[in-house]
Protein backbone atom coordinates (compact mmCIF):
# COMPACT_ATOMS: atom_id res chain seq x y z
CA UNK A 1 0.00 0.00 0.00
CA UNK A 2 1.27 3.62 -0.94
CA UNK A 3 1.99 6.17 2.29
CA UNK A 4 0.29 9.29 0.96
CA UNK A 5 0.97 12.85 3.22
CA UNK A 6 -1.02 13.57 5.80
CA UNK A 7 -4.26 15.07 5.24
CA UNK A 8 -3.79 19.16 5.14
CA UNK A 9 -0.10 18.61 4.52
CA UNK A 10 1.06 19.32 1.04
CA UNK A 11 4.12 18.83 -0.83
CA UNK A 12 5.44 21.94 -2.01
CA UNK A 13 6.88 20.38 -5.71
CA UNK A 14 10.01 21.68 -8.09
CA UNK A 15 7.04 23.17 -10.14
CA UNK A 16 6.27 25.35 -7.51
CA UNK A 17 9.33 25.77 -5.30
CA UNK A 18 10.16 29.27 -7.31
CA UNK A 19 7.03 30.87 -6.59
CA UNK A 20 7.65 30.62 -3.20
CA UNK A 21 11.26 31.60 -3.77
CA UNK A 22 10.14 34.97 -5.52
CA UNK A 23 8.17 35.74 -2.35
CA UNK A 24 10.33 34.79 0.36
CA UNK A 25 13.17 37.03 -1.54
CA UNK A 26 10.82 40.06 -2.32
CA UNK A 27 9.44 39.63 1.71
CA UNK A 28 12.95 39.67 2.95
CA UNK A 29 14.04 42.71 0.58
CA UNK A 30 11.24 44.73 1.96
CA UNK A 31 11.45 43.91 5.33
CA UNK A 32 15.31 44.92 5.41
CA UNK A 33 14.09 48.33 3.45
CA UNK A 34 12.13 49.29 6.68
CA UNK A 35 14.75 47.69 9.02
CA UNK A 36 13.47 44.22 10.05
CA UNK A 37 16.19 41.76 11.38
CA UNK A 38 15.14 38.15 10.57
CA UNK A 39 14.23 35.75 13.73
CA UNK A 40 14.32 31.72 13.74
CA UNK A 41 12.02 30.60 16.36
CA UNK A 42 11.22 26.58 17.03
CA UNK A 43 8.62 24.85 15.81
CA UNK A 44 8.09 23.24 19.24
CA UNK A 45 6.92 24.93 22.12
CA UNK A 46 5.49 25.36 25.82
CA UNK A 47 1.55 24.56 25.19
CA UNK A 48 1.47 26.76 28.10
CA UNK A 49 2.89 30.03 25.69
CA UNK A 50 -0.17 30.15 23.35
CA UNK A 51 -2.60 29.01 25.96
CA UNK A 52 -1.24 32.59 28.14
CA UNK A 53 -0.87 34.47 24.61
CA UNK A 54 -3.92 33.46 22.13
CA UNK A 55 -6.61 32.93 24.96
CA UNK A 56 -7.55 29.65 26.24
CA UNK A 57 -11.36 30.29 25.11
CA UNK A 58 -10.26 30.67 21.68
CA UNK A 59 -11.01 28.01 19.13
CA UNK A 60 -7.72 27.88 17.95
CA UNK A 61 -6.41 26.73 22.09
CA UNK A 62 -9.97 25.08 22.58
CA UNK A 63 -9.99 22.77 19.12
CA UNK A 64 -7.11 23.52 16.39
CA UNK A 65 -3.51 23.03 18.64
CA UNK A 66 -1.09 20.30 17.86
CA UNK A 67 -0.44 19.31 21.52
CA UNK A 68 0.96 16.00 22.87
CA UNK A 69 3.18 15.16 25.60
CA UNK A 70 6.66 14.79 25.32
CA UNK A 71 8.64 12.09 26.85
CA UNK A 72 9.07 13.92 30.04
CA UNK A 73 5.56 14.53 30.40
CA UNK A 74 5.58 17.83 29.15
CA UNK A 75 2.72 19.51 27.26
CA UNK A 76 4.27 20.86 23.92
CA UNK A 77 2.12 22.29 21.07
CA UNK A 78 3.65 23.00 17.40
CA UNK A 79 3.36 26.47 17.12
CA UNK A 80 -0.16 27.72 16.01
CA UNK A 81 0.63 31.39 14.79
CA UNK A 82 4.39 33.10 15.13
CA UNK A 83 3.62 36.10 17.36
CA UNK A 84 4.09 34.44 20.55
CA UNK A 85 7.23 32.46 19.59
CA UNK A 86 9.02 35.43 18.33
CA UNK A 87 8.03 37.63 21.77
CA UNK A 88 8.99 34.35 24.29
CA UNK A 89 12.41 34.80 22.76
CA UNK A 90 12.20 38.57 22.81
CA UNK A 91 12.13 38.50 26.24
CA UNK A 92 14.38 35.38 27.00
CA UNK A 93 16.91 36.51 25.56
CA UNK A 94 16.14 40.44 26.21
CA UNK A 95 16.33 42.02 23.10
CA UNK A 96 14.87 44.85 24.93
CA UNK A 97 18.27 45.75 26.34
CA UNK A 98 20.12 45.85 22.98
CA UNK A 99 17.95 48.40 21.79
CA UNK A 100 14.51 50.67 22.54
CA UNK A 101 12.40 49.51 19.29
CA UNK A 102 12.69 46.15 17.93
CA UNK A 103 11.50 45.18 14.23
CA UNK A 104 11.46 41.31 13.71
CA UNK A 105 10.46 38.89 10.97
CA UNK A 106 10.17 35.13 10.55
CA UNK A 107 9.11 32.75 7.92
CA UNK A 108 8.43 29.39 8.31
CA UNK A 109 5.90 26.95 9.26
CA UNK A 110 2.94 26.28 11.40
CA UNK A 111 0.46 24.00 12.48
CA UNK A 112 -3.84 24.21 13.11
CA UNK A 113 -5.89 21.10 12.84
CA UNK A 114 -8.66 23.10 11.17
CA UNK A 115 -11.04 21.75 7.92
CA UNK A 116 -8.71 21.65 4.68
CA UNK A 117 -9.76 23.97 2.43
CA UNK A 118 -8.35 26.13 -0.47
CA UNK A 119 -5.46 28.37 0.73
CA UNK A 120 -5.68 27.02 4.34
CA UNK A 121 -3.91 24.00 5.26
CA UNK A 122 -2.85 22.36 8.80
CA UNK A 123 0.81 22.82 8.08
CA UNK A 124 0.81 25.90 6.66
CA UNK A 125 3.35 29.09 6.17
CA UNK A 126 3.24 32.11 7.18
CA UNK A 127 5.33 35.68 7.32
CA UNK A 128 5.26 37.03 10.56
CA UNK A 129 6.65 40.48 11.23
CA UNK A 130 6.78 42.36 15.14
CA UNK A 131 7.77 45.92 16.05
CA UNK A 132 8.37 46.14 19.81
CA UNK A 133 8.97 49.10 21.97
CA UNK A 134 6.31 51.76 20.30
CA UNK A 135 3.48 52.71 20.59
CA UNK A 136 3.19 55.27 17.96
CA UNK A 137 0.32 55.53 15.59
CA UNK A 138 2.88 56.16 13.10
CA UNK A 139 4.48 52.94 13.40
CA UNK A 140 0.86 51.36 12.62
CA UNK A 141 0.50 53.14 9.36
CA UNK A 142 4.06 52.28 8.34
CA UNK A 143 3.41 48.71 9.02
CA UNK A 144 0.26 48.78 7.07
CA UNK A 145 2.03 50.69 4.44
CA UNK A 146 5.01 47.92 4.22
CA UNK A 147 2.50 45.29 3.94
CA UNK A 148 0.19 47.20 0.90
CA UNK A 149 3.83 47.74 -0.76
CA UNK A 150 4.72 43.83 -0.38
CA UNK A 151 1.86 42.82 -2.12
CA UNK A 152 2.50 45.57 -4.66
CA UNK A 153 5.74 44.35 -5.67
CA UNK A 154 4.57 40.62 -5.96
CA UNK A 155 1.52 41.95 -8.23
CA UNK A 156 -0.96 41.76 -6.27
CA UNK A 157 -4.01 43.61 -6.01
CA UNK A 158 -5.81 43.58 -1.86
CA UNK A 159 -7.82 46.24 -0.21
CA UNK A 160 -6.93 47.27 3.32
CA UNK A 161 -9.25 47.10 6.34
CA UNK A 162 -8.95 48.74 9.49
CA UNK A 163 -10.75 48.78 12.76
CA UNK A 164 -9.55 49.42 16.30
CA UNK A 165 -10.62 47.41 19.26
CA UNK A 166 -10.04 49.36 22.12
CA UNK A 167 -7.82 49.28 25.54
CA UNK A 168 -8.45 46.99 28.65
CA UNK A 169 -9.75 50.42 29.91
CA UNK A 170 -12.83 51.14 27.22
CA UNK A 171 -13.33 47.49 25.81
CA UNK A 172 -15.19 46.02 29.17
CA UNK A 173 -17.85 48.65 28.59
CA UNK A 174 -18.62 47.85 25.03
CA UNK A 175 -18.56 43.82 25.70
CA UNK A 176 -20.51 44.65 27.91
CA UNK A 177 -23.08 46.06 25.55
CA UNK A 178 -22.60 43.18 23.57
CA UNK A 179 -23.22 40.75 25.78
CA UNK A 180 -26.96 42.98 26.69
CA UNK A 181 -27.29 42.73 23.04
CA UNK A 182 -26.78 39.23 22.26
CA UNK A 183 -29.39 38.15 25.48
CA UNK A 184 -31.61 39.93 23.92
CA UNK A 185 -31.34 37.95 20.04
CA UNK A 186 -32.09 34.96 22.21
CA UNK A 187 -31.36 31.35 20.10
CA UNK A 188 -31.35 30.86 16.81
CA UNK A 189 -27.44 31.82 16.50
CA UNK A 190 -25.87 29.25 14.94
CA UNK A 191 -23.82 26.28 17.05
CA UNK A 192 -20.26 28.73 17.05
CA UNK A 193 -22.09 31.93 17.87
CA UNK A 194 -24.20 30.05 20.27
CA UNK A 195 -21.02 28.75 22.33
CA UNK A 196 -18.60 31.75 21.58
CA UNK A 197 -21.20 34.49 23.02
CA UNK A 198 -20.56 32.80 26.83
CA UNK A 199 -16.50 32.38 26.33
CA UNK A 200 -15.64 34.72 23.59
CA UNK A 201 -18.34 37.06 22.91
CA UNK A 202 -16.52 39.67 20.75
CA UNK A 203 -15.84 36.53 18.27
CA UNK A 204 -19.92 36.23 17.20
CA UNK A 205 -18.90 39.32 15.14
CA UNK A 206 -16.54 37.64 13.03
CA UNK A 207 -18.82 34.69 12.06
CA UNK A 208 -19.30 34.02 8.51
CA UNK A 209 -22.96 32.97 8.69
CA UNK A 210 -25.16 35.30 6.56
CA UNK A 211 -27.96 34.22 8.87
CA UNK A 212 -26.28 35.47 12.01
CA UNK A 213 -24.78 38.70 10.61
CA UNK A 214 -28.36 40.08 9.81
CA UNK A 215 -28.77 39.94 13.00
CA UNK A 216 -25.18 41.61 14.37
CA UNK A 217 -25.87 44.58 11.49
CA UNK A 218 -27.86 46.43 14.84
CA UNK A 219 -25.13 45.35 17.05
CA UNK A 220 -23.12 48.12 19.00
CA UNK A 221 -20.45 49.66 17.34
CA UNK A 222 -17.17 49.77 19.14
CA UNK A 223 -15.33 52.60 17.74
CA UNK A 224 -18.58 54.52 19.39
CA UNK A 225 -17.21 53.11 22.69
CA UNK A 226 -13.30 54.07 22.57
CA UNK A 227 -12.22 56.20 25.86
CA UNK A 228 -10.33 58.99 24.63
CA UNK A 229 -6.85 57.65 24.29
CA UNK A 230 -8.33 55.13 21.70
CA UNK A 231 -9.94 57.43 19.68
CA UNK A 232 -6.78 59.55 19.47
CA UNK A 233 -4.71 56.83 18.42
CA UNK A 234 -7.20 55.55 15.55
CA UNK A 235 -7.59 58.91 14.25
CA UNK A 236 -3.71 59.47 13.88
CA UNK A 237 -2.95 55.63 12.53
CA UNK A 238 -6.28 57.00 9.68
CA UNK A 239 -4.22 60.05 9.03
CA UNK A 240 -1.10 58.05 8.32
CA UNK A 241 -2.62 56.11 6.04
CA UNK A 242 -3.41 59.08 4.18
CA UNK A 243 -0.11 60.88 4.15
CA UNK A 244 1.48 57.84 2.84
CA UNK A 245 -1.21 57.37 0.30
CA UNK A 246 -2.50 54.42 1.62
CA UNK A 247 -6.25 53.13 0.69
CA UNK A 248 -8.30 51.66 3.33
CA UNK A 249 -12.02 51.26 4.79
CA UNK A 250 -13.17 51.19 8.36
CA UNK A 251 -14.95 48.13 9.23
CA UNK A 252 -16.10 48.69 12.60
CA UNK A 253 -17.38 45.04 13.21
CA UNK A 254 -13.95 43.25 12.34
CA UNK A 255 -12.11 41.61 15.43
CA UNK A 256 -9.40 39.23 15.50
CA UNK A 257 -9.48 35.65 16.59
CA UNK A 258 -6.87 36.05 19.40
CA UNK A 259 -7.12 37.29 22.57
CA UNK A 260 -3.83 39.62 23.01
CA UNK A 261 -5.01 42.29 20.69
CA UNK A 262 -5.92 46.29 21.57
CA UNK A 263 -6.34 49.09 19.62
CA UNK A 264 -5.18 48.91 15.89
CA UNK A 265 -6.22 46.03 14.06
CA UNK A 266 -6.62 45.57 10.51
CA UNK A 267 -6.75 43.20 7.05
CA UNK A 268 -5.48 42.49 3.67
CA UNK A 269 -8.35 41.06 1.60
CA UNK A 270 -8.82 39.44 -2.02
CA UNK A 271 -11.63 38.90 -3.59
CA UNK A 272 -10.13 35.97 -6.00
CA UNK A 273 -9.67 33.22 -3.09
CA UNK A 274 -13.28 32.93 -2.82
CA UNK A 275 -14.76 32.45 1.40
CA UNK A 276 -10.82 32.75 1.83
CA UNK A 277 -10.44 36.30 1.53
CA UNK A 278 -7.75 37.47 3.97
CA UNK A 279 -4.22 36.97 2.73
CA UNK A 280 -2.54 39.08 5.83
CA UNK A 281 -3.92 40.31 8.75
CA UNK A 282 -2.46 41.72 12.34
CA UNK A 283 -2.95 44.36 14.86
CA UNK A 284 -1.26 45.77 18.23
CA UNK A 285 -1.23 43.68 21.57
CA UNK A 286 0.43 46.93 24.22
CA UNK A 287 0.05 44.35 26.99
CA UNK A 288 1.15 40.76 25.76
CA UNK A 289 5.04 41.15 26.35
CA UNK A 290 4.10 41.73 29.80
CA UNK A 291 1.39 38.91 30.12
CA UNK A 292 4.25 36.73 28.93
CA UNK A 293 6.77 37.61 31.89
CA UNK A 294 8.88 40.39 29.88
CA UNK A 295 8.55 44.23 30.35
CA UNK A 296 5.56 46.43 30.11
CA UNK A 297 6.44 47.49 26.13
CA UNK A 298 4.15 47.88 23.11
CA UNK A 299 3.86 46.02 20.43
CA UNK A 300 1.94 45.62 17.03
CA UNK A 301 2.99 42.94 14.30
CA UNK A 302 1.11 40.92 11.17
CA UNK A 303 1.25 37.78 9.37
CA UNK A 304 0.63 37.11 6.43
CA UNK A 305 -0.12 33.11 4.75
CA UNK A 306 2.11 32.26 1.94
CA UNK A 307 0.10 29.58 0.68
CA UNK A 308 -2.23 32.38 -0.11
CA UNK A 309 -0.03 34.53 -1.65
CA UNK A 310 1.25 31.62 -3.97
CA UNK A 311 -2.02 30.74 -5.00
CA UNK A 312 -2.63 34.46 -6.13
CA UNK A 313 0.59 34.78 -7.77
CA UNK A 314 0.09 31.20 -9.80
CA UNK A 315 -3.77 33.21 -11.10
CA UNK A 316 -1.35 35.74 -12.92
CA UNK A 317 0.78 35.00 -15.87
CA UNK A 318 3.38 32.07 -15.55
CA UNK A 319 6.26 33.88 -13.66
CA UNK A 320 10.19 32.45 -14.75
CA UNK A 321 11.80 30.92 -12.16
CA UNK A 322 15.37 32.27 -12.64
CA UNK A 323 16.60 29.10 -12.61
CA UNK A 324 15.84 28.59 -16.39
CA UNK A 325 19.38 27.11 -17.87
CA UNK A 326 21.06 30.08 -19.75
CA UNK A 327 22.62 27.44 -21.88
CA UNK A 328 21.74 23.67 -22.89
CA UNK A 329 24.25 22.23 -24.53
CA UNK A 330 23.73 19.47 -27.24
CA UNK A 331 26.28 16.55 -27.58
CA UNK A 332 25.47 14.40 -30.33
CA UNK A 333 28.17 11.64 -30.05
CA UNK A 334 30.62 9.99 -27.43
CA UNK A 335 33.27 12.38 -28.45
CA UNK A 336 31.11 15.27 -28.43
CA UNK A 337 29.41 13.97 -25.17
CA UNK A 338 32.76 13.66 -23.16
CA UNK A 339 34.28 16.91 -24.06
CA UNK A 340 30.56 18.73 -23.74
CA UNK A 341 30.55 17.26 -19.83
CA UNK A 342 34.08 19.15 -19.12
CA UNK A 343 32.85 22.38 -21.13
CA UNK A 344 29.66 22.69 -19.07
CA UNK A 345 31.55 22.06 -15.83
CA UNK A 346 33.98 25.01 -16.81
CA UNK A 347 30.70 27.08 -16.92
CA UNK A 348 28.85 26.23 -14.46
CA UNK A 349 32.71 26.81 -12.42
CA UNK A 350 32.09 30.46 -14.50
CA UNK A 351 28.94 31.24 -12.44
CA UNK A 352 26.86 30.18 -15.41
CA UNK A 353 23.52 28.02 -15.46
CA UNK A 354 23.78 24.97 -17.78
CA UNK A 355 22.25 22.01 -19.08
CA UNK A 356 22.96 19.14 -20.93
CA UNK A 357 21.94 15.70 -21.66
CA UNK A 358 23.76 12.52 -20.60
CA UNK A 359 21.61 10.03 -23.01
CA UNK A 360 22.80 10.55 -26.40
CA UNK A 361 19.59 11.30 -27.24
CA UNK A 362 18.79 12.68 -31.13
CA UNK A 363 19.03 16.37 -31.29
CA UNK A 364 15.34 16.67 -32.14
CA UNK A 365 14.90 15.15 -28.56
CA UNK A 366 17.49 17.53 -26.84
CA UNK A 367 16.19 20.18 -28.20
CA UNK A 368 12.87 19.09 -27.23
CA UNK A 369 13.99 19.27 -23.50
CA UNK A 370 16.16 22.51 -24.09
CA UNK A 371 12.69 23.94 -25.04
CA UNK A 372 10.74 22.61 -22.35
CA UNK A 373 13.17 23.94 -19.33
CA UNK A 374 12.95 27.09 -20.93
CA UNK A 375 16.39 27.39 -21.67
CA UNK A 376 18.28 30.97 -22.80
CA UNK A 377 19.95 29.58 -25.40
CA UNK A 378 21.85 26.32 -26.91
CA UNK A 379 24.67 25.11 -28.18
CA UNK A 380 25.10 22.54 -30.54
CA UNK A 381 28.42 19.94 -30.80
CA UNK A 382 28.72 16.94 -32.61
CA UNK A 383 32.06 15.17 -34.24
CA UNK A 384 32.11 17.51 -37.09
CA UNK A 385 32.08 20.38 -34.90
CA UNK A 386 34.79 19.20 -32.89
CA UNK A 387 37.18 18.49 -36.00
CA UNK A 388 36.00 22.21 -37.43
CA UNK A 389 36.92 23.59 -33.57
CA UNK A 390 32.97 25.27 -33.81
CA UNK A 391 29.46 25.02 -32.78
CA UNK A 392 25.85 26.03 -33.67
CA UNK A 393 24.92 29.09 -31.01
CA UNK A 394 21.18 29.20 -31.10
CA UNK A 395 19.14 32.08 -29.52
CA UNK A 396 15.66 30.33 -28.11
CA UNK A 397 14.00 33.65 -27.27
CA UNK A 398 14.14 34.83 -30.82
CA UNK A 399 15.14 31.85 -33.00
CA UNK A 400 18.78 33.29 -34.72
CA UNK A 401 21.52 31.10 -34.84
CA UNK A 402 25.54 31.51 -35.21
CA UNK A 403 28.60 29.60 -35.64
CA UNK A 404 30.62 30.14 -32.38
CA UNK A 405 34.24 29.32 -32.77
CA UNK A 406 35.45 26.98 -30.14
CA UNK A 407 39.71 27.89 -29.99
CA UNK A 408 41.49 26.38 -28.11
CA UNK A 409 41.31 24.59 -24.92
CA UNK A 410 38.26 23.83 -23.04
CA UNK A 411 38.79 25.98 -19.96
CA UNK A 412 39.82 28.71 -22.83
CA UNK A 413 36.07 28.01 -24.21
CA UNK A 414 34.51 28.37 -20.96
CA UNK A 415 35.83 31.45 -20.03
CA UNK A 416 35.09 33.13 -23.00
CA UNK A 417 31.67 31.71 -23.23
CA UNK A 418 31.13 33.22 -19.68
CA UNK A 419 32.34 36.41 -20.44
CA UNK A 420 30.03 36.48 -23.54
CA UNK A 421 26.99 35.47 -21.94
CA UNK A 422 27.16 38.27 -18.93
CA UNK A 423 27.92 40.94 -21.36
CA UNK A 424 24.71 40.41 -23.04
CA UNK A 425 22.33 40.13 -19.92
């Protein structure tokens, strides 16, 4: 019997590797351009991290966690989101002492046993970026602003949504409200809304039934409820946006699904992913490097799900790889094949990308597979070529062809090859 992956586990294949290439590099280029230091954080962690961080009412702690019990009887859960990881060692190994303000990204993997579905997977990616130490509105429009310009450099076209969900100070009195107002809809909420109004109530907002949110269109309104400190800040983060020429709506009845945020919180949505429509989201949480044991400092941070992104990028034209060969080089006999296996080792010693085949196959086949990796260009040696020290250059993008004199020895052809090719890129 064949062992197939894991259900919601995928195989990320050659095919696809590049796409997720492009993004990693254009993520990482961005994030240095606003001064982000990369962060590796385990995979494995303390279940009792996110159960202190995300909110042990939330579905994600109540249902989705990967959590077993090590060998020393240990809870340990696989890491459900990256926030949490990334501020444990912020404060373990106080970063806060190295410097007031600390920006911090990581990429990699993580784990929710949540329904399959298109764009969300149990093991799935995500980038997570943190700034720690402010509190400035400013700081939340340039994050916002980093994340519209990522997407804009990988072609992508989102809206941005923003909403702000108040302090420990103001929220109490519009849950509150809530909480009247959802006694007073009675049943007929469905199973989710039902449960999260006792243990999460602010979540019922967020539901995706059509059925319930008729009914939370007369719900209170929590930017009506902000103390004054609130308000300030969401009006200044709004004016940011603006000044950096930043598009966004409110939506005053988004919240987040974990429990550490305040304040700003916001969304990057697509309408092409169909009932997956967020491809980033984030927010500030001023008070979770203190609930995890570390100082009283700010913070605000987003993720964003690279299986999303790649399956937005693959909807747009087919995107090169830049690994294409920029030469495949056709041997067409043993002669030709043995001194065509030391020529494309002296290029590929030159910096250069090359091909070739081993087979012997007939030129129409090697040129066949030349063609289908996309290769720059080829060149063609046989016996008669050797004996004539020459070969047959041919340009795939445009279909011209050239003898290319082959003098000398091979290192000799390599280097000039080499020295060709990079002129003319």
């Amino acid at each position: 019997m064949t062992v197939t992956a894991l259900k919601g586990f995928k195989d990320i294949l050659p095919d696809e590797v590049h796409v997720w290439q492009r993004i990693e590099r254009i993520a990482r280029d961005i994030f240095h351009r606003f001064g982000f230091a990369e962060i590796k954080v385990p995979v494995l962690e303390k279940t009792e991290l996110f159960v202190r961080s995300i909110g042990e009412a939330t579905d994600i702690v109540e249902k989705e966690m990967y959590t077993f019990v090590d060998r020393n009887g240990a809870s340990v859960t696989m890491r459900p989101e990256g926030t949490a990881s990334v501020l444990r060692a912020f404060i373990e190994h106080g970063l806060h002492a190295k410097q007031p303000v600390n920006r911090l990204y990581t990429i990699g993997p993580m784990f929710r046993h949540e329904r399959p579905q298109k764009g969300r997977l149990r093991q799935f990616h995500q980038l997570s970026v943190e700034v720690v130490g402010t509190d400035k509105p400013s700081v939340d429009a340039e994050l916002m602003a980093m994340a519209w310009l990522l997407l804009q450099e990988l072609g992508l076209s989102v809206s941005l949504q923003i909403n702000s969900l108040g302090c420990p100070q103001c929220r109490p009195v519009f849950k509150e409200k809530l909480v009247g107002f959802l006694e007073g809809l009675g049943s007929g909420l469905c199973a989710d809304c039902e449960r999260r109004r006792h243990t999460n109530p602010l979540r019922v907002l967020d539901c995706k039934s059509e059925h319930c949110q008729q009914h939370y269109r007369q719900a209170p309104v929590i930017l009506e409820h902000l103390c004054a400190g609130c308000a300030d800040h969401f009006r200044a983060t709004t004016d940011g946006l603006v000044s950096l020429g930043i598009p966004y709506a409110v939506n005053a009845f988004m919240v987040r699904g974990l429990d550490y945020y305040t304040r700003t919180t916001f969304e990057l949505l697509t309408d092409a992913l169909g009932a997956q429509s967020a491809v980033g989201a984030g927010g500030r949480y001023d008070g979770l490097v203190q609930q995890l044991g570390g100082p009283d400092l700010p913070g605000i941070g987003f993720a964003m799900g690279v299986e999303r992104l790649v399956l937005l990028s693959s909807q747009q034209e087919a995107v090169a790889s830049g690994n294409e060969p920029e030469l495949f080089l056709v041997a067409l006999g043993e002669a030709a094949l043995a001194t065509g296996l030391r020529l494309v080792h002296g290029l590929r010693s030159c910096g250069l990308r090359v091909a070739m085949d081993h087979e012997g196959r007939s030129l129409k086949s090697q040129m066949k597979q030349a063609d289908k990796l996309r290769a720059r260009r080829t060149l063609i040696i046989g016996d008669n070529e050797l004996a004539a020290g020459a070969g047959l250059l041919k340009d795939m993008l445009v279909g011209s062809q050239e003898t290319l004199p082959l003098p000398g020895e091979v290192a000799a052809w390599s280097a000039a090859l080499a020295s060709r090719f990079r002129q003319e890129q």
